[in-house]
C-alpha atoms as a PDB file:
ATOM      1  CA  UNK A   1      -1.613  -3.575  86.251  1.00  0.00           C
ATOM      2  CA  UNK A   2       1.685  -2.861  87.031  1.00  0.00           C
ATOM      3  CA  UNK A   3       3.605  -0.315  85.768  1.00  0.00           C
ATOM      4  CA  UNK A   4       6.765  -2.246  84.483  1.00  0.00           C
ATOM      5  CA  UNK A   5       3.960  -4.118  82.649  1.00  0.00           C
ATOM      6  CA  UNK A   6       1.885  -0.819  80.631  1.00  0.00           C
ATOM      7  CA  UNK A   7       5.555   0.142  80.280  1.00  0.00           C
ATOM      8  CA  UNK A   8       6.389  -3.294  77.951  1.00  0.00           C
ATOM      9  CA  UNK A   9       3.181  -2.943  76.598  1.00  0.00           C
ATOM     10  CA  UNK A  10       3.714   0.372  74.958  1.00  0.00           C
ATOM     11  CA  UNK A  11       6.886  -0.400  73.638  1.00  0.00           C
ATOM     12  CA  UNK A  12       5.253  -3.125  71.956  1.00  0.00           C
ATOM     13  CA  UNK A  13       2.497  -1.236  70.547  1.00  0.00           C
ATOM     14  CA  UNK A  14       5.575   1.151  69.331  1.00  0.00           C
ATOM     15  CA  UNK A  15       7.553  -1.534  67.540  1.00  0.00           C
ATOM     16  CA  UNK A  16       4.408  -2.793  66.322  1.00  0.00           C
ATOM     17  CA  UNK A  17       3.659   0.782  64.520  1.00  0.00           C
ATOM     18  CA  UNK A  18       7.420   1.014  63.738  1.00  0.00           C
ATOM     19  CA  UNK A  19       7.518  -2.339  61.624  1.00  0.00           C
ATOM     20  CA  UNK A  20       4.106  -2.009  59.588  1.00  0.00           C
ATOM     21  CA  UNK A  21       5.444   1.774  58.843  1.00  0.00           C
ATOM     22  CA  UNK A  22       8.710  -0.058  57.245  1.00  0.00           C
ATOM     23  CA  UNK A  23       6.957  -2.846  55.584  1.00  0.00           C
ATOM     24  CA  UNK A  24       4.594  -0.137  53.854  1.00  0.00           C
ATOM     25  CA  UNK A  25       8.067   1.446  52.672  1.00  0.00           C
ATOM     26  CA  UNK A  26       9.546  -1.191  51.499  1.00  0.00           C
ATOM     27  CA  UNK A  27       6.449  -2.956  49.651  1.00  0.00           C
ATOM     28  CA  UNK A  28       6.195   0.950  48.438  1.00  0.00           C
ATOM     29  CA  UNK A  29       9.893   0.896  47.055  1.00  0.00           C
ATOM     30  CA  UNK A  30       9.916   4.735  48.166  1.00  0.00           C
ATOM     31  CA  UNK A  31      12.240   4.747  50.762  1.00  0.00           C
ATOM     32  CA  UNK A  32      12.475   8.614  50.462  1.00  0.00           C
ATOM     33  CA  UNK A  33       9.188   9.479  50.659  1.00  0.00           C
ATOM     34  CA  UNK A  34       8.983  11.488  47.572  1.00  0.00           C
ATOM     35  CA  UNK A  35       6.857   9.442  45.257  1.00  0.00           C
ATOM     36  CA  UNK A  36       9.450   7.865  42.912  1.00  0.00           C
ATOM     37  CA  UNK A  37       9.960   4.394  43.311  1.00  0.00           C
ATOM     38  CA  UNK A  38      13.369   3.526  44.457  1.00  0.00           C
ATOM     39  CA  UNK A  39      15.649   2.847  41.709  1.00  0.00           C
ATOM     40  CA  UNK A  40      13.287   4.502  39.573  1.00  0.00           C
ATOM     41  CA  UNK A  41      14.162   7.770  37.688  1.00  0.00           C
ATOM     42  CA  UNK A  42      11.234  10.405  37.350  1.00  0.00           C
ATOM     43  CA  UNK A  43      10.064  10.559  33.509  1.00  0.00           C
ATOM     44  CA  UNK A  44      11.564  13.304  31.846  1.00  0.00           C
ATOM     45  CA  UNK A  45       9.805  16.219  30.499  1.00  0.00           C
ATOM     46  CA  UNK A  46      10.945  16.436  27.139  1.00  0.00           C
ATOM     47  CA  UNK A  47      12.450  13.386  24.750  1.00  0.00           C
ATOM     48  CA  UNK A  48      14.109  13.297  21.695  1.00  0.00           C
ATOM     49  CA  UNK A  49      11.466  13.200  18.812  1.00  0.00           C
ATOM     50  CA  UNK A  50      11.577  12.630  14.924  1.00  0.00           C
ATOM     51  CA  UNK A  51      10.448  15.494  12.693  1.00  0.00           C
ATOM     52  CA  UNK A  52      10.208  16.214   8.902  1.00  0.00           C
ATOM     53  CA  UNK A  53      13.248  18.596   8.049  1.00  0.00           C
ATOM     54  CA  UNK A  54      11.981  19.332   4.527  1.00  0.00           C
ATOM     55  CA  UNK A  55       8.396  18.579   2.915  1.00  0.00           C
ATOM     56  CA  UNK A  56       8.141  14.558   2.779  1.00  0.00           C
ATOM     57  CA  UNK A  57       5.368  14.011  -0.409  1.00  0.00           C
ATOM     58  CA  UNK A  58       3.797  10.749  -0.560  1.00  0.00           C
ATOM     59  CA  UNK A  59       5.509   7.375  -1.649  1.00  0.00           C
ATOM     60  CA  UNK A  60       8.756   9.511  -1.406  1.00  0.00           C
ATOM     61  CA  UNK A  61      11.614   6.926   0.440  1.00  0.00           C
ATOM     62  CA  UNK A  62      13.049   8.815   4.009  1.00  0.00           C
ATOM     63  CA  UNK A  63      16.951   9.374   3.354  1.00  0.00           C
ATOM     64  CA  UNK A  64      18.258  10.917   6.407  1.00  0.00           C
ATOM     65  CA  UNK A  65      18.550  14.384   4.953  1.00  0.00           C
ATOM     66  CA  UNK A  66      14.921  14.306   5.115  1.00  0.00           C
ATOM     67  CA  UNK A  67      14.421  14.214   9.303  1.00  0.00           C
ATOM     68  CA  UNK A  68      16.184  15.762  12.091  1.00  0.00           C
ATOM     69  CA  UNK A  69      15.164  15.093  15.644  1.00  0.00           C
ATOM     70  CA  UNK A  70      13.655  17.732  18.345  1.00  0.00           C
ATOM     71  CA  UNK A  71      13.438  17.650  21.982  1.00  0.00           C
ATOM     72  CA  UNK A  72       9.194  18.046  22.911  1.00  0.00           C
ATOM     73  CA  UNK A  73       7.414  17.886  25.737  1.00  0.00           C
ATOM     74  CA  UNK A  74       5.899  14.805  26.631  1.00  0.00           C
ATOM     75  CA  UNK A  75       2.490  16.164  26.795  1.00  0.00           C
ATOM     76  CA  UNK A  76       2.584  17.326  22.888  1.00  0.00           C
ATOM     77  CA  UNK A  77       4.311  14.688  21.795  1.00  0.00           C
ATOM     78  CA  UNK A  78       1.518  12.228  19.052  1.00  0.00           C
ATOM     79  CA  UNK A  79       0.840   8.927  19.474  1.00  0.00           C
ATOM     80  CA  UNK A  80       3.655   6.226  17.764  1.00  0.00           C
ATOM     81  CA  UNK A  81       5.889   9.192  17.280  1.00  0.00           C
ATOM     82  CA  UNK A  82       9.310   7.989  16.399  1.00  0.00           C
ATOM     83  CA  UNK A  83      12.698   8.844  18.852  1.00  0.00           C
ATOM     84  CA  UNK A  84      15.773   8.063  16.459  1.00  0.00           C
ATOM     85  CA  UNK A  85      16.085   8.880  12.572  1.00  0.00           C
ATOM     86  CA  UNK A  86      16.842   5.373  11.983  1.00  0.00           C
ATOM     87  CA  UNK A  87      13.230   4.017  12.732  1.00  0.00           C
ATOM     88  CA  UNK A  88      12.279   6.003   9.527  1.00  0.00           C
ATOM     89  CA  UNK A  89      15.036   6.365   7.091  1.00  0.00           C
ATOM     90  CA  UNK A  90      14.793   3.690   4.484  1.00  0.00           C
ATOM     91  CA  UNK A  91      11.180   3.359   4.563  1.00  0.00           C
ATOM     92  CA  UNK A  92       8.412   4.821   2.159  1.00  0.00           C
ATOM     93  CA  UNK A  93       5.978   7.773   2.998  1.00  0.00           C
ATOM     94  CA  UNK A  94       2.384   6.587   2.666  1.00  0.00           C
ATOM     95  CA  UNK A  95       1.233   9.649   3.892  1.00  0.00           C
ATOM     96  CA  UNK A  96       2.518  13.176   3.174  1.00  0.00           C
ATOM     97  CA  UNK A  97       4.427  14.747   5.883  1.00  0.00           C
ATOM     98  CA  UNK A  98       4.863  18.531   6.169  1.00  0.00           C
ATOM     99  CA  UNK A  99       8.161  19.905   7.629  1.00  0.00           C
ATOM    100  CA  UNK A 100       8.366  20.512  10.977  1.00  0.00           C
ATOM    101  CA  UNK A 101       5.684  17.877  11.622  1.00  0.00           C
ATOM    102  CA  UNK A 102       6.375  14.994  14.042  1.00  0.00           C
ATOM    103  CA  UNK A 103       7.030  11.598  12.337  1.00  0.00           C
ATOM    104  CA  UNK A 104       4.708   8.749  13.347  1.00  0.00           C
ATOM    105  CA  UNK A 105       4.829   5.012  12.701  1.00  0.00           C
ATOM    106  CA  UNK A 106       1.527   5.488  10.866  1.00  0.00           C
ATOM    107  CA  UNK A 107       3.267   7.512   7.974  1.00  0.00           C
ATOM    108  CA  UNK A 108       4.869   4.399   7.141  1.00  0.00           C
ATOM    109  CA  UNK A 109       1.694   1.898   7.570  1.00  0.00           C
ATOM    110  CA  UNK A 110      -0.938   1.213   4.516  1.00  0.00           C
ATOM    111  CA  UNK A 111      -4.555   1.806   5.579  1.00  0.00           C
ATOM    112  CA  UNK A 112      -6.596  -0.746   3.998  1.00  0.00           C
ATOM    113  CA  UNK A 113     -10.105   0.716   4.646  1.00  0.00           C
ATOM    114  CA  UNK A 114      -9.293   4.681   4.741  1.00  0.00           C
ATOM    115  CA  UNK A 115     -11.970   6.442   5.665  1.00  0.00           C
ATOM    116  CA  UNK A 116     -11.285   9.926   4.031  1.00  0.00           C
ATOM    117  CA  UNK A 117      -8.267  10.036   1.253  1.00  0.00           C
ATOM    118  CA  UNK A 118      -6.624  13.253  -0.062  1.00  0.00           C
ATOM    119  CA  UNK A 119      -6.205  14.248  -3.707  1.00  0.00           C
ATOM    120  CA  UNK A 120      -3.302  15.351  -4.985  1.00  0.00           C
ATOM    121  CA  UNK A 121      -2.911  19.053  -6.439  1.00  0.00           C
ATOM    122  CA  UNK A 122      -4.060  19.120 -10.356  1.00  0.00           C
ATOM    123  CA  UNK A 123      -4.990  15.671 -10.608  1.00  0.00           C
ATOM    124  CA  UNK A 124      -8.686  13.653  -9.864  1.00  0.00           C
ATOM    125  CA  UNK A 125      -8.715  10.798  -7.938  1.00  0.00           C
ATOM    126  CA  UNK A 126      -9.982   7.497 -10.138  1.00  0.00           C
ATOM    127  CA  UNK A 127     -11.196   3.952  -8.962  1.00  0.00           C
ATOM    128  CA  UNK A 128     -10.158   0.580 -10.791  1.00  0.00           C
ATOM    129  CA  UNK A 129     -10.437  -2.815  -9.264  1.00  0.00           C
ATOM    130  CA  UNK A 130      -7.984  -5.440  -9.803  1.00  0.00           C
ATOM    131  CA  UNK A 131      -7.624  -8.815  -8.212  1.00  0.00           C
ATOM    132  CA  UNK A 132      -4.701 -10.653  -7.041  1.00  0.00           C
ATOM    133  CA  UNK A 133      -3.382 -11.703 -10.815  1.00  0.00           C
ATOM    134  CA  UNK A 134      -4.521  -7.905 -12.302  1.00  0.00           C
ATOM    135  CA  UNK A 135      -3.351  -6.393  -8.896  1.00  0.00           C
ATOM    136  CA  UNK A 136       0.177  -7.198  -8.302  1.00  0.00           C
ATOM    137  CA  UNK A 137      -1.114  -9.936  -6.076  1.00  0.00           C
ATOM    138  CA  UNK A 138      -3.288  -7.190  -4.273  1.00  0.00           C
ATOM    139  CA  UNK A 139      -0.072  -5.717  -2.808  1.00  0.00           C
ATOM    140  CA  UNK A 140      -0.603  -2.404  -3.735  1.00  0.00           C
ATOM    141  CA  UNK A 141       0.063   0.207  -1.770  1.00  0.00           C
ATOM    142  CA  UNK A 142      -0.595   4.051  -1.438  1.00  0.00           C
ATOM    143  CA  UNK A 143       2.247   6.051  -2.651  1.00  0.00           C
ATOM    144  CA  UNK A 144       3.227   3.552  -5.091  1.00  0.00           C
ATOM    145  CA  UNK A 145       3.590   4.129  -8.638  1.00  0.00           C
ATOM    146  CA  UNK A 146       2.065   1.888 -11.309  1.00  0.00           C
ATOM    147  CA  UNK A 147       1.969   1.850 -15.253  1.00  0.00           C
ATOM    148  CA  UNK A 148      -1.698   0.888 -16.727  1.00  0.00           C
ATOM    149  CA  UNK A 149      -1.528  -1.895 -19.369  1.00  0.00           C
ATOM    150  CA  UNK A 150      -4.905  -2.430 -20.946  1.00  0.00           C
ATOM    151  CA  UNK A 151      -6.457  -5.142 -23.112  1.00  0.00           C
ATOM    152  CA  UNK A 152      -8.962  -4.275 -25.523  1.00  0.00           C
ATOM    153  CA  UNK A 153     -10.810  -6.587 -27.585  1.00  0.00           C
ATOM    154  CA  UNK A 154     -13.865  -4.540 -29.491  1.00  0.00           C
ATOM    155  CA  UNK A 155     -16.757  -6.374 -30.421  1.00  0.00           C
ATOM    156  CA  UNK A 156     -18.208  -4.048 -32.608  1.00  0.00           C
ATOM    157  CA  UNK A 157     -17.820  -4.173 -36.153  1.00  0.00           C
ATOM    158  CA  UNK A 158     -14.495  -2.500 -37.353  1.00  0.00           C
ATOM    159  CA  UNK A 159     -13.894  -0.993 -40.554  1.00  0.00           C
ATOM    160  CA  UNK A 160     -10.415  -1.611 -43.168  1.00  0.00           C
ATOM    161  CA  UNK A 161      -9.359  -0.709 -46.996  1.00  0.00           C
ATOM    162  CA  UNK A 162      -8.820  -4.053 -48.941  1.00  0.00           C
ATOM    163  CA  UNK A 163      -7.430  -1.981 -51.830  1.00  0.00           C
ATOM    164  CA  UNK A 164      -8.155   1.656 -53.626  1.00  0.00           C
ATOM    165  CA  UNK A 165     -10.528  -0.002 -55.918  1.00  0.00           C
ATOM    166  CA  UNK A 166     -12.657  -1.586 -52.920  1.00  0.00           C
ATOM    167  CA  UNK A 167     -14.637   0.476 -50.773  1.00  0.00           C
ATOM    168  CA  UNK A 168     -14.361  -0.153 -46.841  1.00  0.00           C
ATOM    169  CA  UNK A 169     -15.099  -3.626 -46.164  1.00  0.00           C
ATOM    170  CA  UNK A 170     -16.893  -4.562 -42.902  1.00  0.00           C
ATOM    171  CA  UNK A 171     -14.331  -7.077 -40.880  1.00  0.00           C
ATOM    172  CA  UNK A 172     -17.441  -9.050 -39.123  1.00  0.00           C
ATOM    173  CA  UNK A 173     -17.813 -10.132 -42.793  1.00  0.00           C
ATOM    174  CA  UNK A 174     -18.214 -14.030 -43.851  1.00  0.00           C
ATOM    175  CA  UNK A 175     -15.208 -13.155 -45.945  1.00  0.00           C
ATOM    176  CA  UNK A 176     -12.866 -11.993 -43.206  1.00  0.00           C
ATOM    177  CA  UNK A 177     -12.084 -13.525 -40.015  1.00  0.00           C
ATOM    178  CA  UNK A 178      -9.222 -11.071 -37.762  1.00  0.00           C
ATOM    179  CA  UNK A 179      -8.121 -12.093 -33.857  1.00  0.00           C
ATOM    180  CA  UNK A 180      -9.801  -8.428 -32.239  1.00  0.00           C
ATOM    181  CA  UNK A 181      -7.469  -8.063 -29.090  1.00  0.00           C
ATOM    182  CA  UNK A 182      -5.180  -5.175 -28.612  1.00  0.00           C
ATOM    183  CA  UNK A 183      -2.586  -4.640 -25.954  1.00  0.00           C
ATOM    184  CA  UNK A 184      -0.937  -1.511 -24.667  1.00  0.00           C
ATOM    185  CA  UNK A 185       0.455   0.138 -21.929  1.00  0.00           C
ATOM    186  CA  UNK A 186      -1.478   3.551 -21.743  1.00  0.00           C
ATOM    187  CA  UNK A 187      -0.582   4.944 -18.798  1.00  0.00           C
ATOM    188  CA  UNK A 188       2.872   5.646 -17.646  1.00  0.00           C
ATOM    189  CA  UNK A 189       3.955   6.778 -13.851  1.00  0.00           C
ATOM    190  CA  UNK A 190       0.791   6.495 -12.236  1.00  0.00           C
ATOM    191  CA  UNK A 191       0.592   7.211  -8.384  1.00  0.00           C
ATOM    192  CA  UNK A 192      -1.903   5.248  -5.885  1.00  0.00           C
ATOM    193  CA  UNK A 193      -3.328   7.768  -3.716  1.00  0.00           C
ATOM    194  CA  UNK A 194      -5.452   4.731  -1.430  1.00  0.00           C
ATOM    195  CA  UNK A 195      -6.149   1.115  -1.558  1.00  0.00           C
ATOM    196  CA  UNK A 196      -9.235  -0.749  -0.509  1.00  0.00           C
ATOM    197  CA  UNK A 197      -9.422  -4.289   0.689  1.00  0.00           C
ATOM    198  CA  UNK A 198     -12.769  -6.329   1.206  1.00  0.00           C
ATOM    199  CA  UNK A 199     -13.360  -7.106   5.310  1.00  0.00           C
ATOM    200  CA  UNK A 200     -12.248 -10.510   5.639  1.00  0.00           C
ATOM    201  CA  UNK A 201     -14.795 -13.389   5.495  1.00  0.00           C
ATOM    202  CA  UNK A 202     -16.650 -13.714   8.738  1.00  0.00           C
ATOM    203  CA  UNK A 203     -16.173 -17.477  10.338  1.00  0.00           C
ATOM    204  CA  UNK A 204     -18.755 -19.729  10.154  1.00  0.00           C
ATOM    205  CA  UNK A 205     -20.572 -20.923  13.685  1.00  0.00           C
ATOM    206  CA  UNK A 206     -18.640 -23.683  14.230  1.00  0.00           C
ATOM    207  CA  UNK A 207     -16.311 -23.786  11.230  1.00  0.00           C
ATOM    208  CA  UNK A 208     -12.344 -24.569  12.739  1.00  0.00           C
ATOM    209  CA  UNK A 209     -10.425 -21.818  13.308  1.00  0.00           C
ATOM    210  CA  UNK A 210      -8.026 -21.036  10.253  1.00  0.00           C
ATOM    211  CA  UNK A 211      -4.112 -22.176  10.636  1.00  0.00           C
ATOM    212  CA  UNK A 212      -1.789 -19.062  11.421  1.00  0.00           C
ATOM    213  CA  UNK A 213      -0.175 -18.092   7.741  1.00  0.00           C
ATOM    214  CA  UNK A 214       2.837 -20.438   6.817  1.00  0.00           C
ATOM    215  CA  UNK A 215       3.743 -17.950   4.432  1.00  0.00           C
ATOM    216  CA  UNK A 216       1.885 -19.243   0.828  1.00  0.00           C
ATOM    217  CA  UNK A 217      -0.326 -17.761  -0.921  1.00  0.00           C
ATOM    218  CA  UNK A 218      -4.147 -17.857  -0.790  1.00  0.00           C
ATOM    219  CA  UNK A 219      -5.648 -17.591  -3.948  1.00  0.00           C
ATOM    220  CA  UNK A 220      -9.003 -16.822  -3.336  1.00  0.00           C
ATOM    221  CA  UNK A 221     -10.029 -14.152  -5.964  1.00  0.00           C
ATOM    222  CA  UNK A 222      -9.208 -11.360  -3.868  1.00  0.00           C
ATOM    223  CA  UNK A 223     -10.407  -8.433  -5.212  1.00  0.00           C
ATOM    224  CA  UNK A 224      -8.848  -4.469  -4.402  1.00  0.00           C
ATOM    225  CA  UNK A 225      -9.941  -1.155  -5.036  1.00  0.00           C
ATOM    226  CA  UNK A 226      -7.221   1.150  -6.559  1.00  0.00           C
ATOM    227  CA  UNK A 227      -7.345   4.641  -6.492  1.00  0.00           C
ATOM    228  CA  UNK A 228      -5.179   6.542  -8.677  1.00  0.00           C
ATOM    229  CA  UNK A 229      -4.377  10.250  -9.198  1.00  0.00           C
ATOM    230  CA  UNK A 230      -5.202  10.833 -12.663  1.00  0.00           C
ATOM    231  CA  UNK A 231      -5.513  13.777 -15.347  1.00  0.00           C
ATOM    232  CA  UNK A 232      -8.849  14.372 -16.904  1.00  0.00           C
ATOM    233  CA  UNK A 233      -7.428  13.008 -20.431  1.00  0.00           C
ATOM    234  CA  UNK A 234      -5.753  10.108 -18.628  1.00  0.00           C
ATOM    235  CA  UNK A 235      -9.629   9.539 -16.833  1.00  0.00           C
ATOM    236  CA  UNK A 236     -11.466   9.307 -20.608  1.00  0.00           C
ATOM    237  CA  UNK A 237      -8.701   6.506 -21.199  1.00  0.00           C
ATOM    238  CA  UNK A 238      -9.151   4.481 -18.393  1.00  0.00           C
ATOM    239  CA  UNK A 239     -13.372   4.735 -18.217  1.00  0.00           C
ATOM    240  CA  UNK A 240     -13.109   4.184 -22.062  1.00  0.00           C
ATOM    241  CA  UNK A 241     -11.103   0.693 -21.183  1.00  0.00           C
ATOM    242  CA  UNK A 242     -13.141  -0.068 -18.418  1.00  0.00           C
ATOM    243  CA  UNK A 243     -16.231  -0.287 -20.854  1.00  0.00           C
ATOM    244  CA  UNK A 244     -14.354  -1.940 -23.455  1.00  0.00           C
ATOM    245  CA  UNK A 245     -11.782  -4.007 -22.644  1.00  0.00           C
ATOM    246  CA  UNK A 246      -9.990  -4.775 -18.964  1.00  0.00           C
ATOM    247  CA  UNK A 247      -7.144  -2.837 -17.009  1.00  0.00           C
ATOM    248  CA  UNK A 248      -3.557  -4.541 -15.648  1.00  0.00           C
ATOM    249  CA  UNK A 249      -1.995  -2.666 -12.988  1.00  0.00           C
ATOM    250  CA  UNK A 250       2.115  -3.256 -12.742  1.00  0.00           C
ATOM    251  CA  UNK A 251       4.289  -1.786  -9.880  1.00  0.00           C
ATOM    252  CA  UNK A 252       7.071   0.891 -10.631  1.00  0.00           C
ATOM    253  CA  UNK A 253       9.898   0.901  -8.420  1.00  0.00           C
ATOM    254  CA  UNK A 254       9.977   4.342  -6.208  1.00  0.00           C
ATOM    255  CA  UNK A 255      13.759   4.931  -7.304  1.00  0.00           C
ATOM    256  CA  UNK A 256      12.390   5.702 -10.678  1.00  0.00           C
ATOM    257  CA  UNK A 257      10.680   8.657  -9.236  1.00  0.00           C
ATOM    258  CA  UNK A 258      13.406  10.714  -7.402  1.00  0.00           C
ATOM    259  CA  UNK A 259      16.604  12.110  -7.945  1.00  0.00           C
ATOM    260  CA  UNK A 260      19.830  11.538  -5.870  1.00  0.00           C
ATOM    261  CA  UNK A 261      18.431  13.722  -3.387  1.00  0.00           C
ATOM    262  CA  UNK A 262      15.313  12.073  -2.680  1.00  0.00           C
ATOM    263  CA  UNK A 263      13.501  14.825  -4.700  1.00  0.00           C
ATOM    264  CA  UNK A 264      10.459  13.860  -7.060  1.00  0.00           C
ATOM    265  CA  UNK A 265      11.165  13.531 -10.543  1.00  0.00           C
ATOM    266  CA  UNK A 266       8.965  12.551 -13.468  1.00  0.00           C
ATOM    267  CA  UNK A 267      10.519  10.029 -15.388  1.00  0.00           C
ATOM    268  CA  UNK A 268      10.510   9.934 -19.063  1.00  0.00           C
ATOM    269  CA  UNK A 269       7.871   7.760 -20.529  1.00  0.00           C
ATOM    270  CA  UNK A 270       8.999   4.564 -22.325  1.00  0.00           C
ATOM    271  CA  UNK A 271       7.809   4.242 -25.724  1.00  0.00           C
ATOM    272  CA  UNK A 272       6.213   0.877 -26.686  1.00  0.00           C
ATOM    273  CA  UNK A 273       4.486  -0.382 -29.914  1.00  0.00           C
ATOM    274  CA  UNK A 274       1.106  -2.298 -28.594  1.00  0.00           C
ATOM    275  CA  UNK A 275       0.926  -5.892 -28.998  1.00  0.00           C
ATOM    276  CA  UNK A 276      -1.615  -7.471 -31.398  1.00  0.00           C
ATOM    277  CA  UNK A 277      -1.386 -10.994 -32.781  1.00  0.00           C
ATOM    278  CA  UNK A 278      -0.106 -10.092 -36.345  1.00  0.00           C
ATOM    279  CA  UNK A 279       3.075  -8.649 -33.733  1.00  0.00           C
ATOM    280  CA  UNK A 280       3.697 -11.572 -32.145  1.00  0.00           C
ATOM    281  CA  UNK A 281       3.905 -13.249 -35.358  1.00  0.00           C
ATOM    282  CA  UNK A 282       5.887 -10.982 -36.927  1.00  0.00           C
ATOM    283  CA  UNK A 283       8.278 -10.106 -34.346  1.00  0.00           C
ATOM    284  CA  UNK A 284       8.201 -12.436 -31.527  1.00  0.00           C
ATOM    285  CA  UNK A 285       7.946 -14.952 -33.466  1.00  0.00           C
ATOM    286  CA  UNK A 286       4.768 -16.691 -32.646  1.00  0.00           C
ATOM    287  CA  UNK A 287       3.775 -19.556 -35.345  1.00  0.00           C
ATOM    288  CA  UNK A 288       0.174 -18.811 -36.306  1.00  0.00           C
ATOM    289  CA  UNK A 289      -2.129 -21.829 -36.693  1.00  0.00           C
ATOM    290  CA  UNK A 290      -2.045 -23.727 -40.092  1.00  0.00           C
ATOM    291  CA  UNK A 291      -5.096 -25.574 -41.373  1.00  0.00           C
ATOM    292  CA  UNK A 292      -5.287 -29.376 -41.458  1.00  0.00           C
ATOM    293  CA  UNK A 293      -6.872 -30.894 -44.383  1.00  0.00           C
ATOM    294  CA  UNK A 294      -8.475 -33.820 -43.888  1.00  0.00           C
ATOM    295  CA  UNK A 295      -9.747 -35.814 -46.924  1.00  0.00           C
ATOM    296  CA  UNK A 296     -13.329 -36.896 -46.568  1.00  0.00           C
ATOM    297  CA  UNK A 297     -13.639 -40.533 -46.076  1.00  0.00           C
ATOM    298  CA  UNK A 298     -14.529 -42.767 -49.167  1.00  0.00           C
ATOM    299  CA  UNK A 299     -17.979 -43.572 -49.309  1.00  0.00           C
ATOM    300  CA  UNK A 300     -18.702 -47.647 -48.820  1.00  0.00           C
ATOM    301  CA  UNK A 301     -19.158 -49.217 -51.809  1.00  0.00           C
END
């Protein structure tokens, strides 16, 4: 082979080399050779991260007096923590947070199946179950606040004084006949501590798959599991109305719990009579039912 000819040879082999080396580069975008992709800032070490500035208890609403922001390292920083004030400010605590702890999307998300819950200092935890009418549509949520209104209707025979010359007369009587329900709120200011929701229904082998929510309601009986942070006294009242009678949750709104600053309060209780019928008759009003006479038919003659 001729020499002129190895010559154009190697400088083909050499251009060769030179042009997969710069297609690996720029496929690579790393022109520079120093492992960042070109155009492509290295990640920084510490960012900007949303923690308590003050104690945060549960169901409390974030004002912005309540976070500040820190910078952390990457590495220590928790999963869903938040970057800007904003993404919590305005939004309710369903968790407590402690100060100085990072704030997390979860603080602000309701678990429906909790797997561990946390009582709050001096009180029990209680269960009730409530559906979607008893329930607040089974919209519930820990941290919320909720006022008990029971229903009691006794079946047992009940005692009253006609006059001072009668002794006590039993009510269940022939003589007597009385409407037995009762109506009262009993508990005031109530907080949820956790929520339980059934699993949803599993589909059917070859049942059609259900149409994405439009936004109604389903009313399907759903059924929740309330737990509430309760006193002991406040406990004999609700097992006592859970044997006798049946238990209406309402929702509070959270303002009614905290001051200006965002600090827990405890609202005074509102005073209310009870509701029986001989009330709504009296002062709402309610016409009781009359008796029609109807005269017995003539006999044929």
């Amino acid at each position: 082979m001729k020499r002129s000819n190895r010559l154009i040879l190697l400088i083909g082999v050499f251009l060769a080399a030179l042009a997969f080396v710069f297609v690996v580069i720029l496929l690579s975008g790393d022109p520079d050779g120093d492992g960042v992709p070109s155009g492509t800032a290295a990640p920084p070490a510490e960012l900007d991260t949303v923690v308590a500035a003050r104690d945060i208890p549960l169901g409390v609403t974030v004002t912005a007096a309540m976070v500040t922001t820190q910078k952390i390292q990457t590495t220590d920083r928790e999963v869903g923590a938040l970057g800007d004030p904003s993404q919590a400010i305005g939004k309710v605590a369903r968790a407590s947070v402690l100060r100085g702890q990072q704030v997390t999307s979860n603080i602000f998300l309701n678990q429906s199946s909790p797997t561990s819950i946390e009582c709050l200092v001096g009180f029990s935890c209680m269960a009730v179950q409530v559906d979607q009418v008893s329930g607040v549509g089974t919209l519930i949520k820990s941290g919320d606040y909720v006022d008990l209104v029971a229903n009691v209707s006794p079946a047992f025979p009940l005692t009253m004084i006609v006059d001072e010359d009668n002794p006590l007369t039993a009510l269940n009587d022939a003589a007597f006949v009385y409407d037995p329900v009762s109506v009262k709120v009993l508990l005031q200011g109530i907080q949820v501590v956790a929520t339980l929701l059934p699993p949803p229904p599993a589909a059917e082998a070859g049942a059609p798959t259900p149409a994405p929510d439009s936004g109604g309601t389903a009313l399907n009986g759903q059924q929740e599991i309330v737990i509430l942070a309760v006193t002991q006294q406040q406990a004999e009242v609700i097992k006592f109305v859970q044997l006798d009678g049946s238990i209406t949750l309402t929702l509070r709104s959270p303002k009614d719990f905290v001051d200006d600053n965002g600090n827990p309060i405890v609202p005074e209780p509102i005073t209310t009579t009870g509701t029986i019928l001989k009330t709504m008759v009296d002062d709402f009003g309610v016409l009781p039912p009359q008796v029609i006479v109807v005269p017995q038919p003539a006999p044929l003659p």
